[in-house]
C-alpha atoms as a PDB file:
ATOM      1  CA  UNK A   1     141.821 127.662 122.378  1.00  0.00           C
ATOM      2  CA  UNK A   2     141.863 131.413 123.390  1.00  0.00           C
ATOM      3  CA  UNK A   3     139.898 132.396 120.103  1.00  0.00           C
ATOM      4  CA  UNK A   4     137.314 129.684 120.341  1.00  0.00           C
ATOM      5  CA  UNK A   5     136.815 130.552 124.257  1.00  0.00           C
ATOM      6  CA  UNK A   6     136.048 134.389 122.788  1.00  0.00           C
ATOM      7  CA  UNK A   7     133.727 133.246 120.387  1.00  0.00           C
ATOM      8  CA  UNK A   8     131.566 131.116 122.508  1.00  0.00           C
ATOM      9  CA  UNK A   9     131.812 134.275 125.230  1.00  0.00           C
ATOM     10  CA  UNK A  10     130.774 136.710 122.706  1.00  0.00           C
ATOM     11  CA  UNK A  11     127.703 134.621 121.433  1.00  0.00           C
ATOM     12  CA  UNK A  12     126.621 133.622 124.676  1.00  0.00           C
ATOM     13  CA  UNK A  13     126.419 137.628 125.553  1.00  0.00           C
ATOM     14  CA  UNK A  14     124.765 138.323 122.692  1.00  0.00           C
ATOM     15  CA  UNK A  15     121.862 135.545 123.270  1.00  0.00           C
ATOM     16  CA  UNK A  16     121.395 137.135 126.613  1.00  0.00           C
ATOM     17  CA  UNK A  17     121.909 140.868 125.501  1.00  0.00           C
ATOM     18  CA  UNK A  18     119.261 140.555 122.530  1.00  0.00           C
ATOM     19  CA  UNK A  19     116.194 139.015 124.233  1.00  0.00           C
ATOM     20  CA  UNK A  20     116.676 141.877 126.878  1.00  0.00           C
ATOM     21  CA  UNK A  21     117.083 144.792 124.866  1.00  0.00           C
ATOM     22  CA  UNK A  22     113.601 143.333 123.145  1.00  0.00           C
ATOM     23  CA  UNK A  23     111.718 143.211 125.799  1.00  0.00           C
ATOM     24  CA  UNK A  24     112.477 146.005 127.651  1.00  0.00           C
ATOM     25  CA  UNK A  25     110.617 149.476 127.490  1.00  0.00           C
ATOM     26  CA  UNK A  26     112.253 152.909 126.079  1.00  0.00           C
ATOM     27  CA  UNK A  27     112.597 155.585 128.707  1.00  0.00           C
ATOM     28  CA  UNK A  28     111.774 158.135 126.738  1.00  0.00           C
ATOM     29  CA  UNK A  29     111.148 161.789 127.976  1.00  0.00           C
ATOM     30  CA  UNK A  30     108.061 163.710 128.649  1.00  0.00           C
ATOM     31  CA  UNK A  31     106.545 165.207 125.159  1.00  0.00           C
ATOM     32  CA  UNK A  32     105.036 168.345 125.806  1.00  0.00           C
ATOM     33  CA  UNK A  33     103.961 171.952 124.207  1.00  0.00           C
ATOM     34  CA  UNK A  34     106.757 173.808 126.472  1.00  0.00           C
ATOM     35  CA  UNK A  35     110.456 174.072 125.600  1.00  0.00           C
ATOM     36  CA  UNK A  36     112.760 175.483 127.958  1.00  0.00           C
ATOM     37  CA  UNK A  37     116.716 177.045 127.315  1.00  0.00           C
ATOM     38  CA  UNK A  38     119.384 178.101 129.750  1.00  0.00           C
ATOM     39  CA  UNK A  39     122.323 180.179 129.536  1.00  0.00           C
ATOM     40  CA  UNK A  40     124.655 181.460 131.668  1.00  0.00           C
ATOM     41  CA  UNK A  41     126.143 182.039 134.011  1.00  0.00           C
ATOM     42  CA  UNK A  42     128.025 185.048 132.218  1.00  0.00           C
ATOM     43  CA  UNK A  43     129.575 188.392 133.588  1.00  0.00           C
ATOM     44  CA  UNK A  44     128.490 191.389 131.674  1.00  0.00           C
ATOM     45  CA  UNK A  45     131.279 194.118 132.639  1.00  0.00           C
ATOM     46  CA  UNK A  46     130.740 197.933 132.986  1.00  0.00           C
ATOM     47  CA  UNK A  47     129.855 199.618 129.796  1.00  0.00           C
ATOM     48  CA  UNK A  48     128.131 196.235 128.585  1.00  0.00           C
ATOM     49  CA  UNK A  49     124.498 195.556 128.577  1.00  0.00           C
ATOM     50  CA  UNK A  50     122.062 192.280 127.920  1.00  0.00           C
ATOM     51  CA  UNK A  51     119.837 191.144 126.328  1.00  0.00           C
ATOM     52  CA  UNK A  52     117.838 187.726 125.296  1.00  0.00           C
ATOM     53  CA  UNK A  53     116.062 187.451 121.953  1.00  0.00           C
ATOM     54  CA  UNK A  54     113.753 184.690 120.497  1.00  0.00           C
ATOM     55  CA  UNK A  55     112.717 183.610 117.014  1.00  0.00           C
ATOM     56  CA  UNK A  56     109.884 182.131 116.718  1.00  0.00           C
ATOM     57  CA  UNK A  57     109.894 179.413 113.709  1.00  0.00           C
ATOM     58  CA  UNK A  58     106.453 178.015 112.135  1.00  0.00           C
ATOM     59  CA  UNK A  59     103.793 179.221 110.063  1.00  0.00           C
ATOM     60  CA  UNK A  60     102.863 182.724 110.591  1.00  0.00           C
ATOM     61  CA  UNK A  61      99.231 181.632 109.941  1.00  0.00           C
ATOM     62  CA  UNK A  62      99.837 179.353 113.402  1.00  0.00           C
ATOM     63  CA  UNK A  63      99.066 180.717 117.351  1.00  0.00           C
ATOM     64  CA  UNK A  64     101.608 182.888 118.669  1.00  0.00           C
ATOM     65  CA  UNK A  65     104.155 181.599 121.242  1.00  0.00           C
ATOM     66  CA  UNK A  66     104.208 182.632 124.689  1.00  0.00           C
ATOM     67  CA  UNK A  67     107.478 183.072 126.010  1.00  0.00           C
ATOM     68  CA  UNK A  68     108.513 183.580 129.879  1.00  0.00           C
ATOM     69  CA  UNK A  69     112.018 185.104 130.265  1.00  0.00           C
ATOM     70  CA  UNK A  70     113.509 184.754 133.595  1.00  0.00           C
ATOM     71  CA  UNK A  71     117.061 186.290 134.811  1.00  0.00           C
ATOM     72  CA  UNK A  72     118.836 184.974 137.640  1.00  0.00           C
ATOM     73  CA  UNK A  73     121.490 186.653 140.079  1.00  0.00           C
ATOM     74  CA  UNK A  74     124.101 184.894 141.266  1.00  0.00           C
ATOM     75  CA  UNK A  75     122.333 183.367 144.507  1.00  0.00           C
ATOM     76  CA  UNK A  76     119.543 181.813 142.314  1.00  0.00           C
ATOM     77  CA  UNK A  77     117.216 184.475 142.854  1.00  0.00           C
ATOM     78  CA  UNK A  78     114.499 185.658 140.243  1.00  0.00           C
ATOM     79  CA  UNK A  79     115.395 189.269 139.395  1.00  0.00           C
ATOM     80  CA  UNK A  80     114.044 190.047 136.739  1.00  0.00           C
ATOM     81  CA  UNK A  81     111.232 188.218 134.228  1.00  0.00           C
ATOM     82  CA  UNK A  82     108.867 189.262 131.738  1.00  0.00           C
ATOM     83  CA  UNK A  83     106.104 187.516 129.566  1.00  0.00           C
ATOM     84  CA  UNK A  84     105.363 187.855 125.950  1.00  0.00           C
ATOM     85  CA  UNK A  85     104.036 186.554 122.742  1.00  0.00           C
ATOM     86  CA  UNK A  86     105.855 186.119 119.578  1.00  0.00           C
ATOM     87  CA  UNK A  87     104.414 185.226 116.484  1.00  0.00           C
ATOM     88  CA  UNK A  88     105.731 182.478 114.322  1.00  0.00           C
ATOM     89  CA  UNK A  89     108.434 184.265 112.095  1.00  0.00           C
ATOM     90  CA  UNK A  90     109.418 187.147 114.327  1.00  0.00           C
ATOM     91  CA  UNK A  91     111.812 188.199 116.632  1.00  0.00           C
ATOM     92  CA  UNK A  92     111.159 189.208 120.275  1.00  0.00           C
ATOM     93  CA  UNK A  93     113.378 190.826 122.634  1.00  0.00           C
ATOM     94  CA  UNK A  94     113.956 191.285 126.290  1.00  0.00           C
ATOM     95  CA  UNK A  95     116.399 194.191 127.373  1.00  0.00           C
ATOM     96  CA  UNK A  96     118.412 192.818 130.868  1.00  0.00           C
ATOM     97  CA  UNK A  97     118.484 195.771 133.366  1.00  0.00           C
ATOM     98  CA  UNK A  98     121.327 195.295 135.008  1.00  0.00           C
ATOM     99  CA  UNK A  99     121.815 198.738 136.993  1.00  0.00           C
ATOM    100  CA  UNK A 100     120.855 197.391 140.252  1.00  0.00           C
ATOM    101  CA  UNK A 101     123.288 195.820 142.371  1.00  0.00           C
ATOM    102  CA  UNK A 102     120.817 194.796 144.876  1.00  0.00           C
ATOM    103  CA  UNK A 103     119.321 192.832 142.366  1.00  0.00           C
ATOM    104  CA  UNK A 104     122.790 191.860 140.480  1.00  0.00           C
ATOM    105  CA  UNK A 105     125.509 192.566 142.729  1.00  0.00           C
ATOM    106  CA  UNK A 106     129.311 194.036 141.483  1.00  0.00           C
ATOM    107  CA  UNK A 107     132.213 191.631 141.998  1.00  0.00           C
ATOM    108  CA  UNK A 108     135.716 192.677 142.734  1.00  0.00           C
ATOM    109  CA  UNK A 109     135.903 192.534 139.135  1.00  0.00           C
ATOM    110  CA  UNK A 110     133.201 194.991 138.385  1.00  0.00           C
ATOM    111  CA  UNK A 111     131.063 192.062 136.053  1.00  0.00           C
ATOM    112  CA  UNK A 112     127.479 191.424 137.570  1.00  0.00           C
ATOM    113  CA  UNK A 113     127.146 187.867 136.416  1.00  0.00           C
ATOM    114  CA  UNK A 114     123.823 186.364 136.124  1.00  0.00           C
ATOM    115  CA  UNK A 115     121.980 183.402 133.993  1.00  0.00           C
ATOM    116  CA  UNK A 116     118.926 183.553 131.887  1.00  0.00           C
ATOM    117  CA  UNK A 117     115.978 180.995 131.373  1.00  0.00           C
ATOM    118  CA  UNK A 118     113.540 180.828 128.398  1.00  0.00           C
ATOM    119  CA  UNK A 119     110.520 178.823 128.432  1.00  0.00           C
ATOM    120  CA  UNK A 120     108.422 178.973 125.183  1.00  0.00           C
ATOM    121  CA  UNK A 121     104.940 177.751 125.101  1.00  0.00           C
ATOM    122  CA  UNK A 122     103.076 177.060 121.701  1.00  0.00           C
ATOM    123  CA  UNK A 123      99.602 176.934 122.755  1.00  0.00           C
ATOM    124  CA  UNK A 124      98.435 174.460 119.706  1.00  0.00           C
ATOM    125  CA  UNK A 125      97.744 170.514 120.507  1.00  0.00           C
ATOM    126  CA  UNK A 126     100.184 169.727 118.205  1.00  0.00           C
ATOM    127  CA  UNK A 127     103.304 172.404 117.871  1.00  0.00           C
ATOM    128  CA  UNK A 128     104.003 172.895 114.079  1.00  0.00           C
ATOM    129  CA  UNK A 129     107.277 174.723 114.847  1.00  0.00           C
ATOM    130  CA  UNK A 130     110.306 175.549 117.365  1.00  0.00           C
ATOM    131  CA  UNK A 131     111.849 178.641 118.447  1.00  0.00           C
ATOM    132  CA  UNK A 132     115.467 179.476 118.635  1.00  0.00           C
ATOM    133  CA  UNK A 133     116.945 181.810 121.653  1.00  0.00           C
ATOM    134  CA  UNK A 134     120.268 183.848 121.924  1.00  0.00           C
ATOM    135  CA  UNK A 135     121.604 185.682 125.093  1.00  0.00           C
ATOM    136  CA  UNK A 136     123.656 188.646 123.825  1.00  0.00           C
ATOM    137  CA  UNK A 137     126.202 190.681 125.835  1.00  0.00           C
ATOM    138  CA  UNK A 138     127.095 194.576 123.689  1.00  0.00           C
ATOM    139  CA  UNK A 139     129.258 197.459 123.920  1.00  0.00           C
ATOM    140  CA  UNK A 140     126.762 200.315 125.670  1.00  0.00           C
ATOM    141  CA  UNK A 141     128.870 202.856 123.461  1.00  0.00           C
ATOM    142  CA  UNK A 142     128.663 201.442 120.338  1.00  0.00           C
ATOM    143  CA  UNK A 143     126.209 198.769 120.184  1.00  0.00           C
ATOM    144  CA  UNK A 144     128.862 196.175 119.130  1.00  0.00           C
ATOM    145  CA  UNK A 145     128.072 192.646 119.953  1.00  0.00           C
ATOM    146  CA  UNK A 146     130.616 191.404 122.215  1.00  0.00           C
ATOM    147  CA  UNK A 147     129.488 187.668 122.903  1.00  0.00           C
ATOM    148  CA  UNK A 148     126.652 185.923 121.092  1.00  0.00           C
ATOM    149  CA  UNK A 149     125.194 182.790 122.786  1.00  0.00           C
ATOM    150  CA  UNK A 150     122.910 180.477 121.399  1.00  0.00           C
ATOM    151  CA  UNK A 151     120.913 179.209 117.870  1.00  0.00           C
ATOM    152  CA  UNK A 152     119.413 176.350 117.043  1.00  0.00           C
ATOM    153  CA  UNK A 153     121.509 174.000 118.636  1.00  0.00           C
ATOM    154  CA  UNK A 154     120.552 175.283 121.947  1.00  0.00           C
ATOM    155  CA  UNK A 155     116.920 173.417 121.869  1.00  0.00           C
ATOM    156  CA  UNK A 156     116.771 169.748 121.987  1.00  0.00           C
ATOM    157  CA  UNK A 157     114.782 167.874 118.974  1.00  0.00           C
ATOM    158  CA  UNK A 158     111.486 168.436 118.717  1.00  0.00           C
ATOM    159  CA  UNK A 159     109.154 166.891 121.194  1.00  0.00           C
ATOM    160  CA  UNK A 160     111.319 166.427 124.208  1.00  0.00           C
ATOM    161  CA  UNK A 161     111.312 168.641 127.166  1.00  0.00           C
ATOM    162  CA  UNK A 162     114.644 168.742 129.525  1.00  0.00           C
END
């Protein structure tokens, strides 16, 4: 009695479910040329500085990227950003200066901790290739990398925009 009550539940859902799941629409997201990655927050300590890099990936025949790097402080403020253009199959870089603590304040710590944004723009209708980003945090004395955030996972698949 039990089992047959199951069954008939379970196949009545399922004629409902089906036709439903047919004729409704995808929500899909926007497709677009831009691409966008966030990191952070993270505290960079004294003796430590930052820095974002991008890789470009396509054809090196194709348009360069443009890329936008923006740094935020800890209120949400812009305080640093610079634009550039990397072309597909090298490496561009964005030194963080993070010597002013008007900009990027000291905690009781001693760590100014900010965030970083990267929007990449490929400039062709139809983008032939991605770009990877890392946010990396090094030893001032030695050059050392101390914390290395980011690769290809940080992008979602090609196409969508977050």
């Amino acid at each position: 009695m039990l089992r047959s009550r199951l069954v008939r539940t379970t196949v009545v859902l399922a004629l409902v479910v089906i036709p439903l799941s047919l004729f409704t629409g995808r929500g899909l997201a926007v497709v677009g040329p831009e691409y966008r990655v966030l990191f952070g927050p993270i505290g960079v300590g004294a003796g430590q500085g930052a820095r974002v890099n991008v890789y470009a990936i396509g054809n090196p025949n194709d348009l360069p990227w443009e890329f936008a790097v923006r740094i935020f402080n800890t209120r949400g403020d812009v305080v640093q950003q610079r634009e550039f253009r990397v072309a597909p199959g090298a490496i561009g870089s964005f030194e963080i200066n993070i010597g002013n603590p008007n900009e990027l304040p000291i905690d009781r710590l001693g760590r100014r901790t900010l965030r970083a944004e990267i929007v990449g723009f490929n400039p062709q209708p139809d983008p032939p290739g991605r770009y990877t980003a890392t946010f990396e945090i090094y030893s001032l004395v030695t050059g050392h990398t101390s914390i290395l955030l980011g690769g290809p996972d940080t992008l979602p698949p090609p196409g969508i925009v977050p």
